[in-house]
PDB file of N, CA and C in Angstrom:
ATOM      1  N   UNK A   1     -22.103  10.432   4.001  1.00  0.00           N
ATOM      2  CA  UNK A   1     -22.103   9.026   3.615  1.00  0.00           C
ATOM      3  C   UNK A   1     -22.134   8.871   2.094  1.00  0.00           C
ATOM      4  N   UNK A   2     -22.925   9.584   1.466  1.00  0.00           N
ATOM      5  CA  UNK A   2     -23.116   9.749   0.206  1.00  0.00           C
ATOM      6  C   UNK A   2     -21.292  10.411  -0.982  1.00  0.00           C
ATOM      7  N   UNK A   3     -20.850  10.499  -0.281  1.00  0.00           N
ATOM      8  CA  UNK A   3     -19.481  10.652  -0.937  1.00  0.00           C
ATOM      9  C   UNK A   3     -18.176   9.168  -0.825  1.00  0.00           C
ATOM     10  N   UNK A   4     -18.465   8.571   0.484  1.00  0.00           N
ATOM     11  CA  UNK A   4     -18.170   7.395   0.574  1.00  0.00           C
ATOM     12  C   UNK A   4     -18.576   6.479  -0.340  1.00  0.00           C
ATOM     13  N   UNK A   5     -20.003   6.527  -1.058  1.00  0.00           N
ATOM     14  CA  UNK A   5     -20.639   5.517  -1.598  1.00  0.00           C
ATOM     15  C   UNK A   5     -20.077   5.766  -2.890  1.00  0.00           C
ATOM     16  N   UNK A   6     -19.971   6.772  -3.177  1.00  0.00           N
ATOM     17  CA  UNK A   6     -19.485   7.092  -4.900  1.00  0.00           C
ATOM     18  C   UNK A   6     -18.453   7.112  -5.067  1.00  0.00           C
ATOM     19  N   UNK A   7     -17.585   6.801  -3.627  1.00  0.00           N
ATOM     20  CA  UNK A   7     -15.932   6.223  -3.800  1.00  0.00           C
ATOM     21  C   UNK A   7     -15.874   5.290  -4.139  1.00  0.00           C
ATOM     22  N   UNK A   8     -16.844   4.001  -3.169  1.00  0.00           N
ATOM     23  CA  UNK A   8     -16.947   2.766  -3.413  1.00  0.00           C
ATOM     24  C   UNK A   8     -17.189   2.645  -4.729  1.00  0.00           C
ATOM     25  N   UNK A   9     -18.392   3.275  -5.627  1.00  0.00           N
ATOM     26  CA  UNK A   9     -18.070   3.210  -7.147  1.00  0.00           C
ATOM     27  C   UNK A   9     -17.280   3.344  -7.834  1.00  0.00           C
ATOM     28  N   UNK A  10     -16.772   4.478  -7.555  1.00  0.00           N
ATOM     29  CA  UNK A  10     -15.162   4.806  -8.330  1.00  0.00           C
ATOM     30  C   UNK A  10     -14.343   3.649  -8.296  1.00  0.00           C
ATOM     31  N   UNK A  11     -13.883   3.108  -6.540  1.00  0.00           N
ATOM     32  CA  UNK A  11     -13.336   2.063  -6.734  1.00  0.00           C
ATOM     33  C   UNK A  11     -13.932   0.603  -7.727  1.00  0.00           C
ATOM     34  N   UNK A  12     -14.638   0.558  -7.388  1.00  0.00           N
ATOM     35  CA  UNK A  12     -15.491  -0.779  -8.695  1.00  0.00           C
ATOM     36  C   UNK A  12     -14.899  -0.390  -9.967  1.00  0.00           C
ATOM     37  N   UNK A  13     -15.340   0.392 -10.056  1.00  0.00           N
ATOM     38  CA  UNK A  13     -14.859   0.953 -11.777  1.00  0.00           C
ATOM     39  C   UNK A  13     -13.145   0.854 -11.778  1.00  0.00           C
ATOM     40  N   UNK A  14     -12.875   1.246 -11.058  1.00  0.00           N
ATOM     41  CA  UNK A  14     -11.163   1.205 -10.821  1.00  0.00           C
ATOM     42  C   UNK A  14     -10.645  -0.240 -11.473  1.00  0.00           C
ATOM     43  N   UNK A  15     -11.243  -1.080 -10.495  1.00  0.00           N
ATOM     44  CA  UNK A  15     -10.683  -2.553 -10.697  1.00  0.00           C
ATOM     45  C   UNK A  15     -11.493  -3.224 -11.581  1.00  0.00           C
ATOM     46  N   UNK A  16     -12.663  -2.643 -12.363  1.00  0.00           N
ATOM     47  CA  UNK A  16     -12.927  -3.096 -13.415  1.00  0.00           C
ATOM     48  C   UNK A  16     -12.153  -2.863 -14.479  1.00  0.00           C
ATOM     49  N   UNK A  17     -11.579  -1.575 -15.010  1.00  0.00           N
ATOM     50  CA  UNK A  17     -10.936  -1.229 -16.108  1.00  0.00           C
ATOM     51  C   UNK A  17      -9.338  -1.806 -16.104  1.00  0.00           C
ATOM     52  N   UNK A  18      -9.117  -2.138 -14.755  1.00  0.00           N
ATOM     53  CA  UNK A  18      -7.568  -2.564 -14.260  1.00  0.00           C
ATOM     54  C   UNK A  18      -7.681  -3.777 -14.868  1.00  0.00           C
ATOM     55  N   UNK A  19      -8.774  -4.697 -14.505  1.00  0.00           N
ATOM     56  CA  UNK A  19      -9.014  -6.485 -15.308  1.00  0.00           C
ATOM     57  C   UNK A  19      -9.621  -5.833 -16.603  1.00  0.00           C
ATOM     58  N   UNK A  20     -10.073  -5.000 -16.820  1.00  0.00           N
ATOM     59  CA  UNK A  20     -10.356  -5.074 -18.899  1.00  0.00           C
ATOM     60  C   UNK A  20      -9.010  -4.794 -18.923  1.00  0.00           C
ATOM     61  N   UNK A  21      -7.855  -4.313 -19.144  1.00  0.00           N
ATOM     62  CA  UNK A  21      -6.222  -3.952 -19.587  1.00  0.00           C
ATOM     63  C   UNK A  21      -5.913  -5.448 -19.895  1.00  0.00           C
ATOM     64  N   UNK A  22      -6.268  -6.001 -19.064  1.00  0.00           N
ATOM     65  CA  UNK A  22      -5.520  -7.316 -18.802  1.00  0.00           C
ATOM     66  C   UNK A  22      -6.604  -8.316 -19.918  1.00  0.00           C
ATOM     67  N   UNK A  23      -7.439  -8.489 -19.835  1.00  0.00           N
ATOM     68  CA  UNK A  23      -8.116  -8.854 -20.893  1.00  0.00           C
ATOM     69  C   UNK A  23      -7.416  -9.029 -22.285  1.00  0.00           C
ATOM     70  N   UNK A  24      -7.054  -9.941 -23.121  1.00  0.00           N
ATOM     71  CA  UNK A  24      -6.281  -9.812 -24.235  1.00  0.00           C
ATOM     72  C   UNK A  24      -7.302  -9.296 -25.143  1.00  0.00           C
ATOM     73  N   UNK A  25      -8.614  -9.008 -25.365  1.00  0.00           N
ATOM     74  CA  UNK A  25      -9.329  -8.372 -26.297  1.00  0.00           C
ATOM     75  C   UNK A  25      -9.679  -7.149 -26.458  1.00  0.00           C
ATOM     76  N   UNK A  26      -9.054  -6.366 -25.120  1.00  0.00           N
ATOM     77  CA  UNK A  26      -9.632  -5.233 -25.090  1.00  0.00           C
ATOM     78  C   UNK A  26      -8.864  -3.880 -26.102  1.00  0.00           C
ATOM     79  N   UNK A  27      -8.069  -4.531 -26.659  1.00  0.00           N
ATOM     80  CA  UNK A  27      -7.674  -3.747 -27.880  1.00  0.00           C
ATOM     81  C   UNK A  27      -8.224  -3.948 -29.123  1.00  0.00           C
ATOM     82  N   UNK A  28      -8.494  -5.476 -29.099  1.00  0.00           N
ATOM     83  CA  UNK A  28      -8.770  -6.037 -30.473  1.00  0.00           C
ATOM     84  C   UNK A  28     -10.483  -5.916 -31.019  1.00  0.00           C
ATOM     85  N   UNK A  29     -11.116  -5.932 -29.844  1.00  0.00           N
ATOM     86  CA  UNK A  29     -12.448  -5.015 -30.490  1.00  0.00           C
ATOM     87  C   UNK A  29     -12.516  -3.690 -29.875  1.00  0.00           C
ATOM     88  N   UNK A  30     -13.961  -3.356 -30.289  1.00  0.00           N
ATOM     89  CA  UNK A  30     -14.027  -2.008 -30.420  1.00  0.00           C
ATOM     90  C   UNK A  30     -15.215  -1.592 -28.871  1.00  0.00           C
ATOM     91  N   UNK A  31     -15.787  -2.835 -29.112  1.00  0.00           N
ATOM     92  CA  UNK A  31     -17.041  -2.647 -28.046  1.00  0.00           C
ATOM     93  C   UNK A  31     -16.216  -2.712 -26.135  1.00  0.00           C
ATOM     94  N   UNK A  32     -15.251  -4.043 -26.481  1.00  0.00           N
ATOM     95  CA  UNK A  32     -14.767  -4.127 -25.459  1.00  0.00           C
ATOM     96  C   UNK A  32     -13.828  -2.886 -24.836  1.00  0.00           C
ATOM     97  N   UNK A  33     -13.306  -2.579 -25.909  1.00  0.00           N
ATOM     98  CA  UNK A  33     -12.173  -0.962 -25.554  1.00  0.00           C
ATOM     99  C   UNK A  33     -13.068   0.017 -25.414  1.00  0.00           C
ATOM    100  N   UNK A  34     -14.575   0.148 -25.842  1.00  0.00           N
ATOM    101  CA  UNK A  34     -15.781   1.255 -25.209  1.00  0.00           C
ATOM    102  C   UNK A  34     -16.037   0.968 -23.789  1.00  0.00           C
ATOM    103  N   UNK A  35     -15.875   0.141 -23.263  1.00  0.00           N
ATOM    104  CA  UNK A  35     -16.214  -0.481 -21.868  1.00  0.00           C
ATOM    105  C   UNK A  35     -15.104  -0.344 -20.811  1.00  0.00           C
ATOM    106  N   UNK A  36     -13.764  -0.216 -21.348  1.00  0.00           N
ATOM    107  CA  UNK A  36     -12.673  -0.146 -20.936  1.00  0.00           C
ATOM    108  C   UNK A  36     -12.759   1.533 -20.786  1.00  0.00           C
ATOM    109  N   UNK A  37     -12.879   2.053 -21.506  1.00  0.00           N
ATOM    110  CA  UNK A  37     -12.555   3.176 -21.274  1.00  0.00           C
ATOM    111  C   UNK A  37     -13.936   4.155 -20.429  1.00  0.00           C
ATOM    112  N   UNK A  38     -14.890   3.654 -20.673  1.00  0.00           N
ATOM    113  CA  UNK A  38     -16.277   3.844 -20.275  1.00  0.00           C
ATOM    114  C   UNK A  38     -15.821   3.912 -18.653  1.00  0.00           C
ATOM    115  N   UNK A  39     -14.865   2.495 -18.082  1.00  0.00           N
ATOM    116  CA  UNK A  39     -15.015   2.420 -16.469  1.00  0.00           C
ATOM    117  C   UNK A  39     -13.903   3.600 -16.046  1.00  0.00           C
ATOM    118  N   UNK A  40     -13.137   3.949 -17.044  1.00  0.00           N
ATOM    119  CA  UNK A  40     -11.964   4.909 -16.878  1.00  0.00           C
ATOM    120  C   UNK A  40     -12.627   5.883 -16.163  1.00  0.00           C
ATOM    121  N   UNK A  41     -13.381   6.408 -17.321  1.00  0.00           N
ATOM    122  CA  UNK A  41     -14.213   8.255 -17.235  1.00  0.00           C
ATOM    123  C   UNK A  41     -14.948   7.929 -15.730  1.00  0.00           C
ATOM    124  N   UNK A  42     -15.569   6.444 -15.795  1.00  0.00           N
ATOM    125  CA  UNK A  42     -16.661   6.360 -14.607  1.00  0.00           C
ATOM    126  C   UNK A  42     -15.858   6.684 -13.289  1.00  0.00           C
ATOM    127  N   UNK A  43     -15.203   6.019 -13.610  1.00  0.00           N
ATOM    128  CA  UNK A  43     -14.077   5.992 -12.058  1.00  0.00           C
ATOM    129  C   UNK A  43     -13.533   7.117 -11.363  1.00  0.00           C
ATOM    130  N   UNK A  44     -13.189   8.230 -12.691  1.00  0.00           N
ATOM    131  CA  UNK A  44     -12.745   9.215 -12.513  1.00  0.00           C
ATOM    132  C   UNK A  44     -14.223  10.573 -11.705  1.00  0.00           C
ATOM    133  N   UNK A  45     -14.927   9.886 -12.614  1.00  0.00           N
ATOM    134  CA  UNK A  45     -16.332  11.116 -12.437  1.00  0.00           C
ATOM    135  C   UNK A  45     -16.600  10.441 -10.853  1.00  0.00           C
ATOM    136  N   UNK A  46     -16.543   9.399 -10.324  1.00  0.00           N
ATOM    137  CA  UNK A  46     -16.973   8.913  -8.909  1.00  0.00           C
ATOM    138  C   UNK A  46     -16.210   9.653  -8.191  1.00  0.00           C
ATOM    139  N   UNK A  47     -14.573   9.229  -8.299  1.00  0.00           N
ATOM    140  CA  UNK A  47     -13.514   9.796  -7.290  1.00  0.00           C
ATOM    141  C   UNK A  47     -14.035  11.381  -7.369  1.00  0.00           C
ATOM    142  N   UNK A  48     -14.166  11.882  -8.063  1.00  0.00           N
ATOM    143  CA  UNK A  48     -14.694  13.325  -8.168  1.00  0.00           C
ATOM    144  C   UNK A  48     -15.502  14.002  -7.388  1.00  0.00           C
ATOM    145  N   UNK A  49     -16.692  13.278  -7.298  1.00  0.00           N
ATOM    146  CA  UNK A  49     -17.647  13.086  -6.701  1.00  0.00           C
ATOM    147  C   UNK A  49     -17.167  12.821  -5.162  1.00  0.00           C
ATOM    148  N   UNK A  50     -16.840  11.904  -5.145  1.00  0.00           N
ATOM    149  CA  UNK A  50     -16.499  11.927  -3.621  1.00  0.00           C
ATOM    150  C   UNK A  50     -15.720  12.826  -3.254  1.00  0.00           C
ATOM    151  N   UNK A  51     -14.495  13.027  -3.968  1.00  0.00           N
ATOM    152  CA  UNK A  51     -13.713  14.603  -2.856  1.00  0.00           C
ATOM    153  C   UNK A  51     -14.622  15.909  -2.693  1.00  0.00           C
ATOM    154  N   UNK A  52     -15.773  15.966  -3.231  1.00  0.00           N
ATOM    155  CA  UNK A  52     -16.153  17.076  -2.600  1.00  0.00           C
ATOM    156  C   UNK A  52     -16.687  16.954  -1.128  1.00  0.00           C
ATOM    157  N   UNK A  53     -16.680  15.537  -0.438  1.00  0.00           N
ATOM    158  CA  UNK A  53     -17.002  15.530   0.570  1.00  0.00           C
ATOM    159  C   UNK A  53     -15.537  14.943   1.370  1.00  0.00           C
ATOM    160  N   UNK A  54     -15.025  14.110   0.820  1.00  0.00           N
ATOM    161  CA  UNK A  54     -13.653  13.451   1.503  1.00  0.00           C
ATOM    162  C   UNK A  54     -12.596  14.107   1.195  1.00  0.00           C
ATOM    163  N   UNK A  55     -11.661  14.171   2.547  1.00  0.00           N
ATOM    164  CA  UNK A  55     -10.333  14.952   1.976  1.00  0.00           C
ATOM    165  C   UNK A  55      -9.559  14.103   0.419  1.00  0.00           C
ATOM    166  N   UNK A  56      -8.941  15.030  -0.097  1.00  0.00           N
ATOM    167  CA  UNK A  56      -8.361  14.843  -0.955  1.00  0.00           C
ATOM    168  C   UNK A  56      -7.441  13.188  -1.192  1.00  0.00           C
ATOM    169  N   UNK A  57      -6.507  13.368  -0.003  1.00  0.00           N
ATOM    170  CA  UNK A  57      -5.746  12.449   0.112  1.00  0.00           C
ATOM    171  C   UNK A  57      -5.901  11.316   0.877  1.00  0.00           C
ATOM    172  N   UNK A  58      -7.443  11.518   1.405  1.00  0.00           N
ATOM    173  CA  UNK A  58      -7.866  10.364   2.161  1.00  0.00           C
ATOM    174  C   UNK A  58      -8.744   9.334   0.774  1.00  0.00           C
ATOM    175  N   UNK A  59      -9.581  10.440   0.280  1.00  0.00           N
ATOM    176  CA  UNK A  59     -10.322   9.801  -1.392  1.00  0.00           C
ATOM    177  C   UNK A  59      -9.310   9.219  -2.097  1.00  0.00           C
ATOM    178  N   UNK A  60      -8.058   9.833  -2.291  1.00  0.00           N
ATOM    179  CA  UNK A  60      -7.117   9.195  -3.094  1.00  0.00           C
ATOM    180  C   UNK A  60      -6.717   7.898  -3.037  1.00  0.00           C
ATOM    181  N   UNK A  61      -6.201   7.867  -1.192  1.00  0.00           N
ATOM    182  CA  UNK A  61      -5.544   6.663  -1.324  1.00  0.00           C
ATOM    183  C   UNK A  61      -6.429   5.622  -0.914  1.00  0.00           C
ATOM    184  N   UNK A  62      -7.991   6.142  -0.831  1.00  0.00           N
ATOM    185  CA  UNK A  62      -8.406   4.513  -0.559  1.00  0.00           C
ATOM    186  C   UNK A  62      -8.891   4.096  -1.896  1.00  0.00           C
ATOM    187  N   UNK A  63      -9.324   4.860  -2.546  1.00  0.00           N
ATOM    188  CA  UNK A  63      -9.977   4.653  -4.231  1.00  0.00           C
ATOM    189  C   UNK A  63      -8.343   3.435  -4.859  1.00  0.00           C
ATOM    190  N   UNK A  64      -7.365   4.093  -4.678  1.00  0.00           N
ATOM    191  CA  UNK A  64      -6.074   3.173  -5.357  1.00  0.00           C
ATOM    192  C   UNK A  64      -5.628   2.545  -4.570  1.00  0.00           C
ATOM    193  N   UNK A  65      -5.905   1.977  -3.313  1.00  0.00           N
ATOM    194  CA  UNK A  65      -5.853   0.825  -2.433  1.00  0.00           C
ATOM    195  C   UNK A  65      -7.242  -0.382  -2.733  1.00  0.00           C
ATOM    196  N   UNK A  66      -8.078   0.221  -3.066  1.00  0.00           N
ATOM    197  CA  UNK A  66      -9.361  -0.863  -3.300  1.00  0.00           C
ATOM    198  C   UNK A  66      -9.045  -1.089  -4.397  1.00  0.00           C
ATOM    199  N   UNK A  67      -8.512  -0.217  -5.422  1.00  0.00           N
ATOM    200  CA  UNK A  67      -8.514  -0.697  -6.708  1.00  0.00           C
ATOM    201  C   UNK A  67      -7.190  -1.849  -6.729  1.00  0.00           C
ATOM    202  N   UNK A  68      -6.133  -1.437  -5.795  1.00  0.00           N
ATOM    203  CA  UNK A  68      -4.871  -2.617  -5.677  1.00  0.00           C
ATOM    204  C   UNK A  68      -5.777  -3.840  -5.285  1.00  0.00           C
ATOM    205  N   UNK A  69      -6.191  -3.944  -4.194  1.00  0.00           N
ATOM    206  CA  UNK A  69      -6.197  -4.482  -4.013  1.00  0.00           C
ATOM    207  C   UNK A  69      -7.375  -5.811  -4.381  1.00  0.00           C
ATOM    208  N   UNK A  70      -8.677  -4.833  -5.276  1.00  0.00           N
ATOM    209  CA  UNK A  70      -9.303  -5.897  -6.382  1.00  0.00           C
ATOM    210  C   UNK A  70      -8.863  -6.419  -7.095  1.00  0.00           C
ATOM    211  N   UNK A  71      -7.717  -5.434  -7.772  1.00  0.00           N
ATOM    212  CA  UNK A  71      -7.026  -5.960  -9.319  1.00  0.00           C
ATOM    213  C   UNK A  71      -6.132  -7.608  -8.754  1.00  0.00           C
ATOM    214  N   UNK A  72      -5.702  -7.122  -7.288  1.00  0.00           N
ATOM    215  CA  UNK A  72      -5.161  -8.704  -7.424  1.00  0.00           C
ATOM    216  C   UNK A  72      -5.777  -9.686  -7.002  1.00  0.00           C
ATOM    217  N   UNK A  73      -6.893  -9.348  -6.535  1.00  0.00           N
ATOM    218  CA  UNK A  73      -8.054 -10.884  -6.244  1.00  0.00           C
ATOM    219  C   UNK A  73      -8.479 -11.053  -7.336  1.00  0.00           C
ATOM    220  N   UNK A  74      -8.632  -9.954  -8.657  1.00  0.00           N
ATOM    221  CA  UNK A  74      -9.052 -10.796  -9.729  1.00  0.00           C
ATOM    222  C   UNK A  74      -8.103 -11.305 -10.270  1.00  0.00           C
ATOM    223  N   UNK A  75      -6.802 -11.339 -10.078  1.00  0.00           N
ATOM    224  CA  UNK A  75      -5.218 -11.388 -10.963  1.00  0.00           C
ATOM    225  C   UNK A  75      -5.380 -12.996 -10.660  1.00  0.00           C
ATOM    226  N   UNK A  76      -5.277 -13.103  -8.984  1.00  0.00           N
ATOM    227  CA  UNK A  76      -5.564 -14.388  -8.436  1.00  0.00           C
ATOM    228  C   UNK A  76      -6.398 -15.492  -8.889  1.00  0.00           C
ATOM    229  N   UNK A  77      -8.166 -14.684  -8.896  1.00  0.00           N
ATOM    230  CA  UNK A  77      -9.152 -15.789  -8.864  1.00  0.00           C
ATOM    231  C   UNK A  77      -9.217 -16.137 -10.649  1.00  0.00           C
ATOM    232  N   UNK A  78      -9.047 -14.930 -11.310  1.00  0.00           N
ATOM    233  CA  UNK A  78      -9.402 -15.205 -12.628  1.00  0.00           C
ATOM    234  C   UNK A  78      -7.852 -15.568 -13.699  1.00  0.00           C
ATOM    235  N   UNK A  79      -6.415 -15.491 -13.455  1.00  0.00           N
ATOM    236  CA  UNK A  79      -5.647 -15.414 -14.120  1.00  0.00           C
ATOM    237  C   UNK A  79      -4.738 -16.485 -13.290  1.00  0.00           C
ATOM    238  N   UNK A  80      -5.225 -16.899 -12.315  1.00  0.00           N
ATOM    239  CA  UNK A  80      -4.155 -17.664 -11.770  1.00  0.00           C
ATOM    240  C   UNK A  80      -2.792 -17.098 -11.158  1.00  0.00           C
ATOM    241  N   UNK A  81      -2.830 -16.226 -10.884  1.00  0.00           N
ATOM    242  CA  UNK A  81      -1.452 -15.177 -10.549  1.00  0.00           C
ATOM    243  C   UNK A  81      -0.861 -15.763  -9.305  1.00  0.00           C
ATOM    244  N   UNK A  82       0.544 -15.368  -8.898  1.00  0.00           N
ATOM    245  CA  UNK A  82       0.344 -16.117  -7.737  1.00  0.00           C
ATOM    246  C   UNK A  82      -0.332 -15.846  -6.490  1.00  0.00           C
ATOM    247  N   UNK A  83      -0.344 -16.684  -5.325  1.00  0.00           N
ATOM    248  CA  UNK A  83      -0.950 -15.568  -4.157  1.00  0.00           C
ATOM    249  C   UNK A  83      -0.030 -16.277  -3.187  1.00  0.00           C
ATOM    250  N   UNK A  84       1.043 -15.806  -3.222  1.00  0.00           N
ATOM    251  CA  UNK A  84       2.242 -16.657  -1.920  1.00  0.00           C
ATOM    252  C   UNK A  84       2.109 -15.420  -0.492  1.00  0.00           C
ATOM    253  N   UNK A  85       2.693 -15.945   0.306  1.00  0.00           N
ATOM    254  CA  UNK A  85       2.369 -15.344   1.818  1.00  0.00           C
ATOM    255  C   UNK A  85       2.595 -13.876   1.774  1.00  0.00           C
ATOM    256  N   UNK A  86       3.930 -13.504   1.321  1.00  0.00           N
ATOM    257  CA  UNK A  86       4.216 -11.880   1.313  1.00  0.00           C
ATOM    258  C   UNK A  86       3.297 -11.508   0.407  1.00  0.00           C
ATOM    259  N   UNK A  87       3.287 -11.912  -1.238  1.00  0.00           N
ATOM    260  CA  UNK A  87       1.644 -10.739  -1.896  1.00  0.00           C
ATOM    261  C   UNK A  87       0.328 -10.981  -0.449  1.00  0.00           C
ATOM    262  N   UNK A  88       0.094 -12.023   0.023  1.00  0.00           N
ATOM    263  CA  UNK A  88      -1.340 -11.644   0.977  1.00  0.00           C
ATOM    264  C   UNK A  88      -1.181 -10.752   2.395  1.00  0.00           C
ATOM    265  N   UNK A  89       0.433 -10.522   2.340  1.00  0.00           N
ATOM    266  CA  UNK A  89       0.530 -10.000   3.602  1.00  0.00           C
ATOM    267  C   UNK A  89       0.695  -8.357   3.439  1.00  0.00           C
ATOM    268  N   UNK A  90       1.577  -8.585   2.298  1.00  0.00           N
ATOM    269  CA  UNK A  90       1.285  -6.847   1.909  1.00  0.00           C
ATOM    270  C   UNK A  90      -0.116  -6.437   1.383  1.00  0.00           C
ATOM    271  N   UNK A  91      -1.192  -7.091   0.568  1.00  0.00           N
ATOM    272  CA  UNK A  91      -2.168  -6.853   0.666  1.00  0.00           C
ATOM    273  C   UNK A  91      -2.993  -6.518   1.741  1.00  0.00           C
ATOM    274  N   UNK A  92      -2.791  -7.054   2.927  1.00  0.00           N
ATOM    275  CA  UNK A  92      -2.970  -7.349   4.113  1.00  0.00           C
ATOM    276  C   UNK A  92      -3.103  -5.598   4.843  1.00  0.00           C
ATOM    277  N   UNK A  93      -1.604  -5.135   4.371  1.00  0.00           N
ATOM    278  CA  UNK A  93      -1.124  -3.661   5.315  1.00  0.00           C
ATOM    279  C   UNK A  93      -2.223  -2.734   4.251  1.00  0.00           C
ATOM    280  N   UNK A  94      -1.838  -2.751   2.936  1.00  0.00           N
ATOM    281  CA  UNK A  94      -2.885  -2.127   1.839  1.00  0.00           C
ATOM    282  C   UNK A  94      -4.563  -1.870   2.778  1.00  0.00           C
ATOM    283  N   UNK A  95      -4.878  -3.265   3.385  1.00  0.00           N
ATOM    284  CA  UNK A  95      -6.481  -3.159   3.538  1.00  0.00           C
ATOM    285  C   UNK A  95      -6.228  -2.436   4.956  1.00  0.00           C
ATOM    286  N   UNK A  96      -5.256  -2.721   6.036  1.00  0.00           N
ATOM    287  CA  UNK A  96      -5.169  -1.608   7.316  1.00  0.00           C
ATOM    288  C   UNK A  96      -5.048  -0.570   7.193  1.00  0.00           C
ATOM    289  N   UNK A  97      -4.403  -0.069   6.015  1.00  0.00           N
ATOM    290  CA  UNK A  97      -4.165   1.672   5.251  1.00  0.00           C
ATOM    291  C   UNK A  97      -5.584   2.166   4.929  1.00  0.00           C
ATOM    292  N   UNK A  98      -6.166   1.360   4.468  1.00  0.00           N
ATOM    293  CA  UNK A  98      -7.226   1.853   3.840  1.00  0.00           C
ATOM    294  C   UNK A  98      -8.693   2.317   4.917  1.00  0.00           C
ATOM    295  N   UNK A  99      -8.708   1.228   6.022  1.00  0.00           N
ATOM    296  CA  UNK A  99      -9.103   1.220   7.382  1.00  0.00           C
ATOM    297  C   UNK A  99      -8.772   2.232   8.138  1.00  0.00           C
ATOM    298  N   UNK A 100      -7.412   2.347   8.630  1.00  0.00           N
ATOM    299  CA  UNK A 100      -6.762   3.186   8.871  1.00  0.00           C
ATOM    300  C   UNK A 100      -7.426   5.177   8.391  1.00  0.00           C
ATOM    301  N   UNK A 101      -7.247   4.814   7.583  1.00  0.00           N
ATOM    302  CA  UNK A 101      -7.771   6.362   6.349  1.00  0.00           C
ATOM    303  C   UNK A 101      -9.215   6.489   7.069  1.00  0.00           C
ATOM    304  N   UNK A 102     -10.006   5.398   6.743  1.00  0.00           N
ATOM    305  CA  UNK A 102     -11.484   5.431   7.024  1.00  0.00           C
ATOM    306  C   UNK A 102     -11.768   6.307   8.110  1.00  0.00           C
ATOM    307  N   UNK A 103     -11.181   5.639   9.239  1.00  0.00           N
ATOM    308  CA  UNK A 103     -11.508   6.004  10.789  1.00  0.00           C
ATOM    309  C   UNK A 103     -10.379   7.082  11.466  1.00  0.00           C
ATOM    310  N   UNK A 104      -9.388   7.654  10.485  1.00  0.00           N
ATOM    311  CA  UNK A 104      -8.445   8.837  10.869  1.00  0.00           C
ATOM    312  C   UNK A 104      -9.370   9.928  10.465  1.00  0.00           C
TER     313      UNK A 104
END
């Protein structure tokens, strides 16, 4: 269970550093691009962490399916992006993949 949980971190960190990119400041200071890159390393040291217990390609693709699929609820809630029927429906297959993975 404990390798699951530090996926779930990885993923957090994932779709945190995905919305700092997008952030228009995160170049222009210095503190904000420490934070940006801070969730990078984090994300990476989690996913890490978890494959020593999860297969490889099961850690992989749910860590960059949670992270898809945060980056566009924040794209949505915080940037206004669009959210028309096909982005929620392919999001949709994204979260059964990821389900899918869980319980294969």
């Amino acid at each position: 269970m404990t390798g699951w949980f530090y996926l779930l971190l990885a993923s957090a960190f994932e779709i945190g550093w995905a919305v700092g990119l997008k952030h228009e400041a995160w170049m222009a200071r210095l503190g904000f691009t420490a934070l940006v890159v801070a969730s990078m390393v984090a994300s990476m040291m989690f996913l890490g962490l978890a494959m020593r217990s999860i297969p490889l390609g099961t850690a992989y693709a749910v860590w960059t399916g949670i992270g898809t699929v945060g980056a566009v609820a924040f794209g949505i809630f915080l940037y206004g992006e669009p959210a028309t029927a096909l982005r929620l429906a392919c999001i949709a297959l994204i979260v059964a993949g990821i389900v899918g993975l869980k319980l294969a």
